[in-house]
N, C-alpha and C. Protein backbone atom coordinates (compact mmCIF):
# COMPACT_ATOMS: atom_id res chain seq x y z
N UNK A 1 120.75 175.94 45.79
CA UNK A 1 119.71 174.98 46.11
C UNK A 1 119.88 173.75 45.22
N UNK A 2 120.02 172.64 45.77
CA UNK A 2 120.16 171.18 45.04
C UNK A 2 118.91 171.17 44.06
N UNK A 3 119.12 170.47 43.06
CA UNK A 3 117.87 170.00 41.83
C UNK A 3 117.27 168.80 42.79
N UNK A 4 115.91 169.21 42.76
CA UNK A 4 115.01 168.08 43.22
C UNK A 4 114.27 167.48 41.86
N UNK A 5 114.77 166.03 42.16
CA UNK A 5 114.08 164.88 41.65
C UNK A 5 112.63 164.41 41.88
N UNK A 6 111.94 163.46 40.76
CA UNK A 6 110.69 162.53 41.67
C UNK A 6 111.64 160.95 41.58
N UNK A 7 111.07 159.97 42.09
CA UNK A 7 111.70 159.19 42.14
C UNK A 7 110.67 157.79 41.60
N UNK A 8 110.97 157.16 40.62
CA UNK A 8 109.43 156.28 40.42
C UNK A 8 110.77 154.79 40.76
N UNK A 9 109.69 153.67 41.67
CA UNK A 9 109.90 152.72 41.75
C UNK A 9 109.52 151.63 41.22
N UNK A 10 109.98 150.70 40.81
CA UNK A 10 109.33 149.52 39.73
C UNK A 10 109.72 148.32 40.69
N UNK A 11 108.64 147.15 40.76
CA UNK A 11 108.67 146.10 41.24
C UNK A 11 109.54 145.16 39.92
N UNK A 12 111.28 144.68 40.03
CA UNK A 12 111.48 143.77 38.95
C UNK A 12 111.61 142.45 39.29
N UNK A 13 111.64 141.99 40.53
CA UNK A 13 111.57 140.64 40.30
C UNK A 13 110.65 140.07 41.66
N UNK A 14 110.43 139.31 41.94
CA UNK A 14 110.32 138.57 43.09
C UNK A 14 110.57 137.14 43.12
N UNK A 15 111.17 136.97 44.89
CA UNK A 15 111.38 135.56 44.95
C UNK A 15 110.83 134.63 45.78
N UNK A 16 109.28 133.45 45.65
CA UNK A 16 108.46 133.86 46.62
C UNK A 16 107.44 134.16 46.06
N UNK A 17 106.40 134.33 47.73
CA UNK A 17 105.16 134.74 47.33
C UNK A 17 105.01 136.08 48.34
N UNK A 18 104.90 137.03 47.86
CA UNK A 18 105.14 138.90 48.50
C UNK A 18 103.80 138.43 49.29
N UNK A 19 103.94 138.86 50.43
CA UNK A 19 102.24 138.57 51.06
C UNK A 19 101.19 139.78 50.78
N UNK A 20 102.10 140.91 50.38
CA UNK A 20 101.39 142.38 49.87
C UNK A 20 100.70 142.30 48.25
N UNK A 21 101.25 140.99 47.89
CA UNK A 21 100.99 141.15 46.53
C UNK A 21 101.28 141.37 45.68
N UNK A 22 102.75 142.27 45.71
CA UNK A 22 103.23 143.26 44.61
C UNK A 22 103.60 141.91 43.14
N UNK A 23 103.27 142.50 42.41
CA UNK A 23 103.43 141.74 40.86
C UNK A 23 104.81 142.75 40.04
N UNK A 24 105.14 142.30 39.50
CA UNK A 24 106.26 142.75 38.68
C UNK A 24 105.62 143.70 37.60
N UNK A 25 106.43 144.73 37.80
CA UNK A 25 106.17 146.38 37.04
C UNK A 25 104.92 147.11 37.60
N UNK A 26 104.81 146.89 39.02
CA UNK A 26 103.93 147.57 39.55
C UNK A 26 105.12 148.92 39.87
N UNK A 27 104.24 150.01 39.87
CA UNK A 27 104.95 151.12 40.65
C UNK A 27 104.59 152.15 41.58
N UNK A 28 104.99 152.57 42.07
CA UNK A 28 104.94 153.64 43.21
C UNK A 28 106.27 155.01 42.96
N UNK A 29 105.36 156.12 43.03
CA UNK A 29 105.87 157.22 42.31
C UNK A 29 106.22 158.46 43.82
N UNK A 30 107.34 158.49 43.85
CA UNK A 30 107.47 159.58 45.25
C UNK A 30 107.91 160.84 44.41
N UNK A 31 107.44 161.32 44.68
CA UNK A 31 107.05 163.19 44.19
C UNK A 31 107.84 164.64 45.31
N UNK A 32 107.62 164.22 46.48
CA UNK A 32 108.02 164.98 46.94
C UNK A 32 106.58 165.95 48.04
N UNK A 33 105.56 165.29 47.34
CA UNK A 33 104.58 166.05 48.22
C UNK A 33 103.56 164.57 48.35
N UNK A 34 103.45 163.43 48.00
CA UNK A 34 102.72 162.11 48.21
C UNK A 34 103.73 160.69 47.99
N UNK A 35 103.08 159.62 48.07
CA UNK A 35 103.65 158.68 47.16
C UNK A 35 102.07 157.97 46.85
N UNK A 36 102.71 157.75 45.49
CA UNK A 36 101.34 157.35 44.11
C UNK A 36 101.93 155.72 44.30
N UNK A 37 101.00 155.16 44.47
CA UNK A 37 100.49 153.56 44.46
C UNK A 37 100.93 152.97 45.83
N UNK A 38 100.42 151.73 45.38
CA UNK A 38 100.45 151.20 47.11
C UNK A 38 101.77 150.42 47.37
N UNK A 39 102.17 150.72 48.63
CA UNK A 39 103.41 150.53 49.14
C UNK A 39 103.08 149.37 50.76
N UNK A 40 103.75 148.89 50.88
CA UNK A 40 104.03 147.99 51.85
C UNK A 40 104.65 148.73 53.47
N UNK A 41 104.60 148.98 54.45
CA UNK A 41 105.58 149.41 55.55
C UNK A 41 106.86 148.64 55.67
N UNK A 42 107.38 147.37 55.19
CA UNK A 42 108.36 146.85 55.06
C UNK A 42 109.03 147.36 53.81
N UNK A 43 108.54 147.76 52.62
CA UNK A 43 108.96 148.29 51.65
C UNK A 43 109.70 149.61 51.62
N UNK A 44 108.75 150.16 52.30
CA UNK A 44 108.08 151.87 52.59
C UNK A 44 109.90 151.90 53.77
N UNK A 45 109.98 151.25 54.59
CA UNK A 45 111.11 151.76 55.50
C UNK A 45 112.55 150.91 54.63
N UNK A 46 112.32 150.03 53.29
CA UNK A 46 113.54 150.03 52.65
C UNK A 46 114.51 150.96 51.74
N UNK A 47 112.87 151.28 51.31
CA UNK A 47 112.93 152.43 50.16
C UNK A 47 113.63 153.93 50.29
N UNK A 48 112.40 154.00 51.56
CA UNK A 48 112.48 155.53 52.11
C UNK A 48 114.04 156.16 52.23
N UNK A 49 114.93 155.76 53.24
CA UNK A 49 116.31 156.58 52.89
C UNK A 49 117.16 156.73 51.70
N UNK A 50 117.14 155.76 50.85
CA UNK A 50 117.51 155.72 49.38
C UNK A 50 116.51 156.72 48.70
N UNK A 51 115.19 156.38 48.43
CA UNK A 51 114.80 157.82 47.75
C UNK A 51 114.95 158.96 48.46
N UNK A 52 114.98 159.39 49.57
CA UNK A 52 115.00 161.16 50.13
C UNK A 52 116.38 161.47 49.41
N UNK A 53 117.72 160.38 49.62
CA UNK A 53 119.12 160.50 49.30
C UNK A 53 119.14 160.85 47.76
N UNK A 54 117.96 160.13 46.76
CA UNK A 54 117.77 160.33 45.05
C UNK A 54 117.34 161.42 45.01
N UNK A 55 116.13 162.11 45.92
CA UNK A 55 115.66 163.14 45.63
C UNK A 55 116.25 163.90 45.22
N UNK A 56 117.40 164.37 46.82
CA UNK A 56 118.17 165.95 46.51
C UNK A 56 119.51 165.52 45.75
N UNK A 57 119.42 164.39 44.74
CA UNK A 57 120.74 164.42 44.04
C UNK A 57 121.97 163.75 44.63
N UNK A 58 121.71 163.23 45.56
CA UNK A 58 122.23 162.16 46.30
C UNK A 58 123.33 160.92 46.04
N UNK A 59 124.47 160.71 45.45
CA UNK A 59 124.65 159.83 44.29
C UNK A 59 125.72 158.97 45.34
N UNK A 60 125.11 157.80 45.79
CA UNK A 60 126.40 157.07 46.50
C UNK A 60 127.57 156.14 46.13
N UNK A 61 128.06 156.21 46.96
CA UNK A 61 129.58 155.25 46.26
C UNK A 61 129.30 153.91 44.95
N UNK A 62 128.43 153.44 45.84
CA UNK A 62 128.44 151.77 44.96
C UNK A 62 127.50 151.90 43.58
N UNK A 63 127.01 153.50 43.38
CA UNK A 63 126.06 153.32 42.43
C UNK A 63 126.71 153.38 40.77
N UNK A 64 126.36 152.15 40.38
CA UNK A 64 127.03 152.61 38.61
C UNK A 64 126.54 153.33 37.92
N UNK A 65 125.01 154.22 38.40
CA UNK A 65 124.55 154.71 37.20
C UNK A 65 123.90 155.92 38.45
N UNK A 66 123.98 157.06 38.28
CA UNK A 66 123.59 158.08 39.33
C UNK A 66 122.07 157.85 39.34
N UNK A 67 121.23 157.64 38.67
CA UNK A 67 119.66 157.80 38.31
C UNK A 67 118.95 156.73 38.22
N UNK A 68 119.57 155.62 38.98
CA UNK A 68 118.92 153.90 38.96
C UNK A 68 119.91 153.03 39.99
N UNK A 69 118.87 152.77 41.37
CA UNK A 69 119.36 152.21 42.53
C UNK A 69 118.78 150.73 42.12
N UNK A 70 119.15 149.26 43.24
CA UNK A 70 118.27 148.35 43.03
C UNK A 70 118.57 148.45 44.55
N UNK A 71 117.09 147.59 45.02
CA UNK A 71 116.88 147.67 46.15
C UNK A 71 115.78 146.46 46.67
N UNK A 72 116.20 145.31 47.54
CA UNK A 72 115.55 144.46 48.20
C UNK A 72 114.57 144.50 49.22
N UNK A 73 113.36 144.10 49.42
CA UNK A 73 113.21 144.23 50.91
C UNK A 73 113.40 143.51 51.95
N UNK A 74 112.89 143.60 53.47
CA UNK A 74 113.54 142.98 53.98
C UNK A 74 113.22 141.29 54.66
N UNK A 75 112.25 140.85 53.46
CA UNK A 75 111.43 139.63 53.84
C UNK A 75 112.81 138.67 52.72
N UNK A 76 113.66 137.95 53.22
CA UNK A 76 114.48 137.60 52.44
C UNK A 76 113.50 135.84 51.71
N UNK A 77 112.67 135.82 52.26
CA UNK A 77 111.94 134.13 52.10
C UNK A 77 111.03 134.84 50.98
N UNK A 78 110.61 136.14 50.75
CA UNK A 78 109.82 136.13 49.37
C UNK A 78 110.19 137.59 49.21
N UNK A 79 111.80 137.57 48.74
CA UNK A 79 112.02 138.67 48.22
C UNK A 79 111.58 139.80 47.19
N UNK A 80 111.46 141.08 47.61
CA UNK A 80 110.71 141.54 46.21
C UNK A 80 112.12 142.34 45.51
N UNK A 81 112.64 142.70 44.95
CA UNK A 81 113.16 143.38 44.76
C UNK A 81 112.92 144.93 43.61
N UNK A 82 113.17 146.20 44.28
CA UNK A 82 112.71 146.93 43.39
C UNK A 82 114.04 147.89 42.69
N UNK A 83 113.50 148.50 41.51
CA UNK A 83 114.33 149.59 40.74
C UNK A 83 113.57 150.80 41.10
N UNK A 84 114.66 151.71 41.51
CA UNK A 84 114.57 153.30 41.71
C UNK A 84 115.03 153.58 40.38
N UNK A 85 114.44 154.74 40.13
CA UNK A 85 114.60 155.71 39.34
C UNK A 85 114.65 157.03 38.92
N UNK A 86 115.23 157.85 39.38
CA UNK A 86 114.80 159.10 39.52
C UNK A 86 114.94 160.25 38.10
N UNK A 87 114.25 161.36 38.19
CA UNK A 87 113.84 162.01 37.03
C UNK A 87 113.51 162.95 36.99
N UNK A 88 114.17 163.90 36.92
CA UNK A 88 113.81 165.69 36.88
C UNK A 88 112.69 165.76 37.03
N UNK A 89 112.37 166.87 38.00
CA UNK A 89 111.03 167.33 37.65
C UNK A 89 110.63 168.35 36.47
C-alpha cells in the first residue's frame, strides 16, 4: 500500500487582482477526507490532479524536489500562483 500524504497549499504570489481574493500565504489543507480553507472552482480544478498525484506519492518528471509542486491558475490576467506541499501524515 503507497504512503499517503496531506497536501497543504500556500498562495505565493499573485499577478493582478484574484477576483476570489486570495492574499499571499493564505492556505488550503487537503487531508484526504476534506479540504480546510477556502478554495476557488478555478483553483480547485488546477490543483486537484496534482494533489491526488502528491497524495499517493506521486513524483513527476519535471519535479526538482518530490514534496513541493508550483502551480498557476487558470485566469492568466490575475494570476495566482500556488505552492504544494506535501507531508506525511
Amino acid at each position: 500500500m503507497p504512503e499517503i500524504y496531506d497536501v497543504e497549499v500556500t498562495v505565493k504570489s499573485i499577478k493582478g487582482k484574484c477576483p476570489f481574493k486570495y492574499k499571499v500565504g493564505d492556505k488550503i489543507l487537503f487531508d484526504g477526507r476534506a479540504i480546510k480553507g477556502d478554495i476557488c472552482y478555478s483553483a480547485l480544478l488546477t490543483l486537484l490532479p496534482t494533489v491526488h498525484a502528491m497524495r499517493y506519492g506521486i513524483v513527476y518528471p519535471w519535479m526538482t524536489d518530490k514534496n513541493i509542486e508550483t502551480l498557476g491558475c487558470h485566469d492568466w490576467e490575475n494570476l495566482v500562483v500556488f505552492e504544494l506541499k506535501r507531508t506525511k501524515k
